[in-house]
C-alpha atoms as a PDB file:
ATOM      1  CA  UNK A   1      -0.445  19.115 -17.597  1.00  0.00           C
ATOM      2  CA  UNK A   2       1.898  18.076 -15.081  1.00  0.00           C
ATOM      3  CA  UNK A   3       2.983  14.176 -14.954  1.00  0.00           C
ATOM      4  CA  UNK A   4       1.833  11.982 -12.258  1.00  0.00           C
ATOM      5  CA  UNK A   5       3.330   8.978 -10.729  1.00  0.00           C
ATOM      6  CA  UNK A   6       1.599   7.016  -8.794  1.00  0.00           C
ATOM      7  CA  UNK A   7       2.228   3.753  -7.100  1.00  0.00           C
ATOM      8  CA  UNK A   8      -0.719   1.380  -7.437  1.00  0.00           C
ATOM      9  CA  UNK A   9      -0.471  -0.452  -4.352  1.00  0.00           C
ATOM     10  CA  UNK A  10      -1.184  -7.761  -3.154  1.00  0.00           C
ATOM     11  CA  UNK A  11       1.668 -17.249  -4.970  1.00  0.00           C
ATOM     12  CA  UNK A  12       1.536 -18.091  -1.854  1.00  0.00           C
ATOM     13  CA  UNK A  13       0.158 -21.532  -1.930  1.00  0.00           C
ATOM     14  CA  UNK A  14      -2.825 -22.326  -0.609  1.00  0.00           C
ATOM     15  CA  UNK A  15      -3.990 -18.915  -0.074  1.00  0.00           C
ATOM     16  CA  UNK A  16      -6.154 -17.804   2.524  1.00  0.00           C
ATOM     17  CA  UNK A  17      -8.734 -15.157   2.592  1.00  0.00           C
ATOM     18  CA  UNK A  18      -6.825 -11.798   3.247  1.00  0.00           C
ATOM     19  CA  UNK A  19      -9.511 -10.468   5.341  1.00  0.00           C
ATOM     20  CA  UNK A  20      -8.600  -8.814   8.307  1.00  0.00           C
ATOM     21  CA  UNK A  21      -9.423 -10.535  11.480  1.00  0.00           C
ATOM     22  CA  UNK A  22     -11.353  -8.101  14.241  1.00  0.00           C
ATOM     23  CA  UNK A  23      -8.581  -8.825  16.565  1.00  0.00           C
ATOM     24  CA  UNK A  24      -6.033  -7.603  13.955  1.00  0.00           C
ATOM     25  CA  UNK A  25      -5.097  -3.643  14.501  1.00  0.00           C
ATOM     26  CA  UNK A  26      -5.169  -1.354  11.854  1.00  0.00           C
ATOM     27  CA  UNK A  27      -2.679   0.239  13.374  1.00  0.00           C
ATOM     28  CA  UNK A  28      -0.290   0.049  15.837  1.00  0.00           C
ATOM     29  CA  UNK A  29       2.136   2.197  18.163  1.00  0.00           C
ATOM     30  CA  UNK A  30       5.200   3.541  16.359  1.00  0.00           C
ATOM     31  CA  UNK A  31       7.696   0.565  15.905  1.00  0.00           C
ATOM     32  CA  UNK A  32      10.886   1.156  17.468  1.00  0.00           C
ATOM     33  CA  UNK A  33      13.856   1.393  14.852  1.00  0.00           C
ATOM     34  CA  UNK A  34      16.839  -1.073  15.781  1.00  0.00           C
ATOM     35  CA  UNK A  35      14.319  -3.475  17.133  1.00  0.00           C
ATOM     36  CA  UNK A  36      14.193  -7.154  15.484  1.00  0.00           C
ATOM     37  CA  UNK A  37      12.217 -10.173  14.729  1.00  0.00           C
ATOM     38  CA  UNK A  38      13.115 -13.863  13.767  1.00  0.00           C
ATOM     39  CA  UNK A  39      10.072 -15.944  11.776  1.00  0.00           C
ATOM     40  CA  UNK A  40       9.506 -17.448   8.703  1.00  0.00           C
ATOM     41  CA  UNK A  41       8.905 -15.355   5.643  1.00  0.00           C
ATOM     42  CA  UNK A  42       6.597 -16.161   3.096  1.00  0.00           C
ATOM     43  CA  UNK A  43       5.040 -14.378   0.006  1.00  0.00           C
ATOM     44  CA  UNK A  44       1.723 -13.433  -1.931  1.00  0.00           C
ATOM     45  CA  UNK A  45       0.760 -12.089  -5.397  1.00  0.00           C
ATOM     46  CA  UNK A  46      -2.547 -13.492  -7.645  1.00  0.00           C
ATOM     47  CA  UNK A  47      -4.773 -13.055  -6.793  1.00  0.00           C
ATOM     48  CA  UNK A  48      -4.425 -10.262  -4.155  1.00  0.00           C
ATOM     49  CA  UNK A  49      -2.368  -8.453  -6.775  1.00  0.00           C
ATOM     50  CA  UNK A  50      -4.507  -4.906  -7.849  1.00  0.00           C
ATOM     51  CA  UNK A  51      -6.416  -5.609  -4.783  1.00  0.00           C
ATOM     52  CA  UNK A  52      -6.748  -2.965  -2.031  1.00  0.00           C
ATOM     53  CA  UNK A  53      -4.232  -3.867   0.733  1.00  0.00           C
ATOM     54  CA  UNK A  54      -5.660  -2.715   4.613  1.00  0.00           C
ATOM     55  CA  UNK A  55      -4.159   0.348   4.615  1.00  0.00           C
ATOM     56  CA  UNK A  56      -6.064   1.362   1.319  1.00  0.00           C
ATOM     57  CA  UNK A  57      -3.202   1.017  -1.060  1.00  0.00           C
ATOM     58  CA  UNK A  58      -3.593  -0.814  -4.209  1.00  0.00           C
ATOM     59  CA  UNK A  59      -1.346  -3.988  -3.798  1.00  0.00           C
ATOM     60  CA  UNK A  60       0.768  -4.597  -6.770  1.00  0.00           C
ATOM     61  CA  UNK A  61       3.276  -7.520  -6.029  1.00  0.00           C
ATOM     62  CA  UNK A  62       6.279  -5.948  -8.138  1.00  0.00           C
ATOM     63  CA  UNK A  63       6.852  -3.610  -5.731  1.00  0.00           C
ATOM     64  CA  UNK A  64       9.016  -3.786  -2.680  1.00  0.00           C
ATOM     65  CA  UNK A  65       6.344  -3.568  -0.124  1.00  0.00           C
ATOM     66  CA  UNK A  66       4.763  -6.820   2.763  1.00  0.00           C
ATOM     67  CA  UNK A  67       2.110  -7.772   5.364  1.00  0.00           C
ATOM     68  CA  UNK A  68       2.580  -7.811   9.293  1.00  0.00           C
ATOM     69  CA  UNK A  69      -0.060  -8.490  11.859  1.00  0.00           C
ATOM     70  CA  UNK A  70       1.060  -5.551  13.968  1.00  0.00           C
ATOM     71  CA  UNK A  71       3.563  -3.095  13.033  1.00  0.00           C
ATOM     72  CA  UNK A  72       2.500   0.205  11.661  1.00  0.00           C
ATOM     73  CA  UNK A  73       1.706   0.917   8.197  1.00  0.00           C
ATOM     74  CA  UNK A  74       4.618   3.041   6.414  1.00  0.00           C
ATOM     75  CA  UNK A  75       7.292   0.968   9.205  1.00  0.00           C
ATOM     76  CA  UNK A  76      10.146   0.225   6.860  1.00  0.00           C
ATOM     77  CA  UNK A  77      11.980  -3.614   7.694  1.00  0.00           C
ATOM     78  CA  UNK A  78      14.990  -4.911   6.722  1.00  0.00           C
ATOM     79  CA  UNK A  79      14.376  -8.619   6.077  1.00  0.00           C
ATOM     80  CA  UNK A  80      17.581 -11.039   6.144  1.00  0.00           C
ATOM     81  CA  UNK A  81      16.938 -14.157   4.484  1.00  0.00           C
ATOM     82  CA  UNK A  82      18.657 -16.462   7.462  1.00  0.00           C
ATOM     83  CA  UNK A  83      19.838 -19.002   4.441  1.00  0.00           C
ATOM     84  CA  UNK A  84      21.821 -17.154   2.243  1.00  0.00           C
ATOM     85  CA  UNK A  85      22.542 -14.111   4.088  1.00  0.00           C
ATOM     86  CA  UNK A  86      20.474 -11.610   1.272  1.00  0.00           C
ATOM     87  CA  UNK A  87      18.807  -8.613   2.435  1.00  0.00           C
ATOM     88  CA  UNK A  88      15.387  -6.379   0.959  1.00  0.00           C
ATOM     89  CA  UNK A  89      13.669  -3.251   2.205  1.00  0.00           C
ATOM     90  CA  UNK A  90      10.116  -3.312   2.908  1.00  0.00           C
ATOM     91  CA  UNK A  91       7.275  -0.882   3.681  1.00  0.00           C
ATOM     92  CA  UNK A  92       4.480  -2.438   5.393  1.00  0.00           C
ATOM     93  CA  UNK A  93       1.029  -1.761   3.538  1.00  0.00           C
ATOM     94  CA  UNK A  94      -1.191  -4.883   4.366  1.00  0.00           C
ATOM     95  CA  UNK A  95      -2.243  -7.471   7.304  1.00  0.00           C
ATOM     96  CA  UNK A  96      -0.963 -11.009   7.346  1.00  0.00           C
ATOM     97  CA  UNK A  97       0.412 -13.339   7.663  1.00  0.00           C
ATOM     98  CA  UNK A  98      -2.665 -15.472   8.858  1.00  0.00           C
ATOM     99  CA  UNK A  99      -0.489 -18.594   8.837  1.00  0.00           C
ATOM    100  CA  UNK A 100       0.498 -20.207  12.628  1.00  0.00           C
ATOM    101  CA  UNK A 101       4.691 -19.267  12.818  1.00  0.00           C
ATOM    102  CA  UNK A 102       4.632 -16.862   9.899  1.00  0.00           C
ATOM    103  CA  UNK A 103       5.758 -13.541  10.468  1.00  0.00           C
ATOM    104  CA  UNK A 104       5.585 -11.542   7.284  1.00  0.00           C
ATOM    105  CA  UNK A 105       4.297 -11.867   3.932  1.00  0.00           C
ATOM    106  CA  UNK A 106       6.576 -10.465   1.568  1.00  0.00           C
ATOM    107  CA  UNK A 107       5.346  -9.347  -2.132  1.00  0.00           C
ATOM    108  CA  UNK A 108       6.505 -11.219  -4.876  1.00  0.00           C
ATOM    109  CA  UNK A 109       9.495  -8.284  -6.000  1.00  0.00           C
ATOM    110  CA  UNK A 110      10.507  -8.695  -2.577  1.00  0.00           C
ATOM    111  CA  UNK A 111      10.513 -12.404  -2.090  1.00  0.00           C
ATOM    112  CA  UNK A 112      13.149 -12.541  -5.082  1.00  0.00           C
ATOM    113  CA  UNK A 113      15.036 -10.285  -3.817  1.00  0.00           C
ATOM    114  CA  UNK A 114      16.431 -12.851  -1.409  1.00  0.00           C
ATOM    115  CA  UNK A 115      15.493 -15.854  -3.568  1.00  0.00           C
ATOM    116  CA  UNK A 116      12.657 -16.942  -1.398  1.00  0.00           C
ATOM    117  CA  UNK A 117      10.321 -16.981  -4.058  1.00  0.00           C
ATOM    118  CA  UNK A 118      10.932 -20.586  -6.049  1.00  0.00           C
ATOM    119  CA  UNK A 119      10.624 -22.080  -1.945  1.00  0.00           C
ATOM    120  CA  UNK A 120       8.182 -19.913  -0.877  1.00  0.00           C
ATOM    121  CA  UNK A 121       8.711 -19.665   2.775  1.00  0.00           C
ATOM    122  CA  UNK A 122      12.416 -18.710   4.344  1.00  0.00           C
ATOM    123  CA  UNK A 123      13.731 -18.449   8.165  1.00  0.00           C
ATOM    124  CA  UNK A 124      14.088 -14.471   7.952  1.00  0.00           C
ATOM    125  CA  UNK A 125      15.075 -11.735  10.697  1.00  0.00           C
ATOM    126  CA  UNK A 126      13.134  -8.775  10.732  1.00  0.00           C
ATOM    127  CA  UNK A 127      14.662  -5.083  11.448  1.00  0.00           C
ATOM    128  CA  UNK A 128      12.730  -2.406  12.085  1.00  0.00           C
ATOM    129  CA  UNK A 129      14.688   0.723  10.022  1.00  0.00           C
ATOM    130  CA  UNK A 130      14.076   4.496   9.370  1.00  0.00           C
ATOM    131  CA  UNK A 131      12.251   5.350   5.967  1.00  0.00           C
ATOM    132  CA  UNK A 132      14.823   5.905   3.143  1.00  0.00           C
ATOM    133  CA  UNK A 133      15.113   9.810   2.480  1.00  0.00           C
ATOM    134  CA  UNK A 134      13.562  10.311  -0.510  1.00  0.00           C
ATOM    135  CA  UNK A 135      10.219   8.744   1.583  1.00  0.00           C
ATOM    136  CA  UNK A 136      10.475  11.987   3.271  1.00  0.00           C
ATOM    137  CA  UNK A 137       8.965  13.772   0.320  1.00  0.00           C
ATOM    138  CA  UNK A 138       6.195  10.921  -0.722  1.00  0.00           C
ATOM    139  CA  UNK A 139       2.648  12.318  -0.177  1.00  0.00           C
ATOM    140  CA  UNK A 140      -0.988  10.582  -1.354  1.00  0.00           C
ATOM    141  CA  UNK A 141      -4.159  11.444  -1.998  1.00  0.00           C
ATOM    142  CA  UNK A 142      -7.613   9.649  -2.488  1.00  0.00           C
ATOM    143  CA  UNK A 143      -8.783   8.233  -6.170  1.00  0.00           C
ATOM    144  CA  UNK A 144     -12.446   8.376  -6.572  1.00  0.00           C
ATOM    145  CA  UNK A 145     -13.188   7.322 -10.061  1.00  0.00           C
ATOM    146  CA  UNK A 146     -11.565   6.767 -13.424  1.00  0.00           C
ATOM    147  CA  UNK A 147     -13.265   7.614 -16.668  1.00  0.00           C
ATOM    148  CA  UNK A 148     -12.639   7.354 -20.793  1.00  0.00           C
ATOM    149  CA  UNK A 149     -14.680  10.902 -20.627  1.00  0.00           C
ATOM    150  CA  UNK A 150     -13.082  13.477 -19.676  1.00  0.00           C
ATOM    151  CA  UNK A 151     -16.434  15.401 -19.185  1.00  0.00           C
ATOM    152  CA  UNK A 152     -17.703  12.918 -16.482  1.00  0.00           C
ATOM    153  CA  UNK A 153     -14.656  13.112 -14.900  1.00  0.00           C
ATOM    154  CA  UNK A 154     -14.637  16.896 -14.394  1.00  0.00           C
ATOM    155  CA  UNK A 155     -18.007  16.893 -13.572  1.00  0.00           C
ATOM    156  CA  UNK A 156     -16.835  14.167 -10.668  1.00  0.00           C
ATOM    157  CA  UNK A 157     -14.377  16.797  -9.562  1.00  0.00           C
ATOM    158  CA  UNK A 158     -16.781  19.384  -9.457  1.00  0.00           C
ATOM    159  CA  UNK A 159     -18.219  17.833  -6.932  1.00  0.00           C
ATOM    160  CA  UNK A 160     -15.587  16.219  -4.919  1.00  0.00           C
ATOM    161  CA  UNK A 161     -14.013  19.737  -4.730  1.00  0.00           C
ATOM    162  CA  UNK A 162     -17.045  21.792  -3.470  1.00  0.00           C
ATOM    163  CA  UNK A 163     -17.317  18.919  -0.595  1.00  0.00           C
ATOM    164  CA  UNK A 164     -13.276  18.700   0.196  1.00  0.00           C
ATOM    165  CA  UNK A 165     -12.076  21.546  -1.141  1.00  0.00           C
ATOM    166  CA  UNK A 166      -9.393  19.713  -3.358  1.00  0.00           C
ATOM    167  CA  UNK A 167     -10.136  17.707  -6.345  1.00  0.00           C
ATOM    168  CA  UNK A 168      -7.862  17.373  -9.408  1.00  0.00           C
ATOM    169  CA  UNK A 169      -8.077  14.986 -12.923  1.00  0.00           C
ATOM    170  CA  UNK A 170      -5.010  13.665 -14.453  1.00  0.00           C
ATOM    171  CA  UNK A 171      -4.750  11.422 -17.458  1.00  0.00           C
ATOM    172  CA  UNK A 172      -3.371   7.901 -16.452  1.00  0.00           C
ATOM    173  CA  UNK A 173      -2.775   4.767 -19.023  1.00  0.00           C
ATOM    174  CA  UNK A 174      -6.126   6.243 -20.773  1.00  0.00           C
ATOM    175  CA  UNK A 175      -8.512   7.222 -17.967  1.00  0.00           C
ATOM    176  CA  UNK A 176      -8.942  10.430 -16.638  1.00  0.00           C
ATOM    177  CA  UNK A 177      -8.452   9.488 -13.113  1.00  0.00           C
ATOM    178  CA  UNK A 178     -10.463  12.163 -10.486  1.00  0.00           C
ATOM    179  CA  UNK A 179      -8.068  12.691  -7.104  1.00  0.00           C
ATOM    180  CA  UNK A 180     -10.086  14.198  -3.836  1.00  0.00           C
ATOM    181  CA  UNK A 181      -7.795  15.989  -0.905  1.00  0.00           C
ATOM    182  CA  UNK A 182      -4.323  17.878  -1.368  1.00  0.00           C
ATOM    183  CA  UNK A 183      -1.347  15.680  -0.957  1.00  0.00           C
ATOM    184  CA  UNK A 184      -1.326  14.647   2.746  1.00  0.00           C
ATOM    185  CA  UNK A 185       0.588  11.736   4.637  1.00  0.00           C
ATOM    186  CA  UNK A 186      -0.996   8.328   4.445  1.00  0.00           C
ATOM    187  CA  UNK A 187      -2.678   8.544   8.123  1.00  0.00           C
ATOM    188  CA  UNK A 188      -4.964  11.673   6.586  1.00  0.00           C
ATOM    189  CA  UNK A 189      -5.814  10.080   3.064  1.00  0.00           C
ATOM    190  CA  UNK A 190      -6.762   6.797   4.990  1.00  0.00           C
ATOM    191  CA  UNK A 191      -8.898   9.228   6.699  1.00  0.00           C
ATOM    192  CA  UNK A 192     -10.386  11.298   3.772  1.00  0.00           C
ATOM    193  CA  UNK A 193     -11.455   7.604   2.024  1.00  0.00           C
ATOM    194  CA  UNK A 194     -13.381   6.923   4.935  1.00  0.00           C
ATOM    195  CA  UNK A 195     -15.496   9.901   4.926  1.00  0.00           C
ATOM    196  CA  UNK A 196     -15.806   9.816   1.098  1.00  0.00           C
ATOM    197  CA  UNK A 197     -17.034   6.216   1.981  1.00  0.00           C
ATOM    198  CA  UNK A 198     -19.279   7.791   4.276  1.00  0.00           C
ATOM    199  CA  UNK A 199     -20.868  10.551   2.422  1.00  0.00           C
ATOM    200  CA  UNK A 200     -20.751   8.845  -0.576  1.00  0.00           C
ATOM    201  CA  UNK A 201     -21.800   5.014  -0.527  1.00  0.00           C
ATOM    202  CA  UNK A 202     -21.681   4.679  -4.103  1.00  0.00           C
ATOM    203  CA  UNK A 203     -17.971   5.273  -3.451  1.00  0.00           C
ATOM    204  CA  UNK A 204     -16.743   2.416  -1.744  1.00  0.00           C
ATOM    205  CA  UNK A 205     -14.088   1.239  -4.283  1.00  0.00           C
ATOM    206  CA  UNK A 206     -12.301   5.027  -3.028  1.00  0.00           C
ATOM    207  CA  UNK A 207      -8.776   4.275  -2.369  1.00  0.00           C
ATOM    208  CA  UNK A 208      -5.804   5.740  -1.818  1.00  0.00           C
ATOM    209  CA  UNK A 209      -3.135   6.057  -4.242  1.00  0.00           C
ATOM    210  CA  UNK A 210       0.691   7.365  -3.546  1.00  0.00           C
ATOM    211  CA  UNK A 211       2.231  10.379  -5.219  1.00  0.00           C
ATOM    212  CA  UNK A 212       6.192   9.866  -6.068  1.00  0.00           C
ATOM    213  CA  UNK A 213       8.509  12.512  -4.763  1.00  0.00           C
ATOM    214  CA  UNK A 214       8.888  15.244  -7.359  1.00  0.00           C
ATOM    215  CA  UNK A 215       5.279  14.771  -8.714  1.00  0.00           C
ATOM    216  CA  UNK A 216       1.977  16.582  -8.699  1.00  0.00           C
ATOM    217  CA  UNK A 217      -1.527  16.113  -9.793  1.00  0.00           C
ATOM    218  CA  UNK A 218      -2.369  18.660 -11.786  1.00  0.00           C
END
């Protein structure tokens, strides 16, 4: 059986629900690389952390990944902490933040990077960059269930593939973990949980989970 890697993808104080307002896009049009944006910075982890971010992801705070009200999910941003000059990469996964003169909510990985994370909030400038290279290659599909049988969990598969045509079961950290669709880019998985959501009500914790470059569900 082939590996799988997958990317589960989240103290800010005084946390505020991270529901997404109506007047909050999804989505938005294609951010323009080069272009820039000065704010405060601030971060999040418990207990968003292993939470579903908006674009479906599960949030996990170690990795390098933030909130912004507007820009696309997937946008990469360089973030320049104004006070001491350091710099982290960021792919935008989630909404927020909901906070008057915020701009971003970094994770938690993130936030140290530029030793924002003992303050909490920093003066930052945002730069909109192109994805790294080895992005190119990063593909995701759709996790319906996870089971300690392996039975149930083929028998889930069964039935996700005679409805979507692609449905695979991979061992993960003890579960055998049932994946719906073949490895698309984000905008088509988001797409595929939605309509699993729809035919399938019973599946609303479907999400969508990230397959590392080099790997395949097998």
């Amino acid at each position: 059986m082939a590996a799988v890697s997958i990317v589960l993808t989240g103290c800010a104080h005084k946390r505020r629900t991270r529901t997404v307002p109506p007047t909050t896009p999804r989505n938005a049009a294609p951010a323009v690389v080069g272009s820039t944006e000065t704010g405060i910075a601030s971060w999040y982890g418990k207990p968003y952390d292993g939470r579903r971010a908006a674009d479906g992801e599960i949030y996990d705070m170690e990795t390098l990944v933030a909130a912004h009200r507007t820009l696309p999910f997937n946008t990469w941003v360089r973030v320049l902490n104004l006070q001491n000059n350091k710099t982290v990469d960021v792919r935008i996964i989630d909404r927020g933040p909901f906070v008057d003169g915020r701009i971003i909510d970094l994770s938690h990985a993130a936030a140290q990077a530029i030793d924002m994370a003992i303050a909490g909030i920093a003066r930052v400038r945002l730069e909109i960059i192109s994805a790294p290279a080895s992005e190119a290659a990063s593909a995701f599909v759709v996790q319906v269930g996870a089971y300690l049988d392996r039975a149930n969990a083929e028998t889930e598969r069964t039935l996700m593939q005679s409805r979507y045509g692609a449905a695979r079961v991979a061992l993960e950290k003890g579960y055998w973990r049932v994946f719906v669709g073949p490895p698309s880019p984000l905008d088509a998985a988001s797409a595929l949980v939605s309509r699993i959501r729809r035919d399938f009500p019973e599946k609303k914790e479907a999400f969508v989970v990230r397959i590392q470059s080099g790997n395949t569900v097998p």
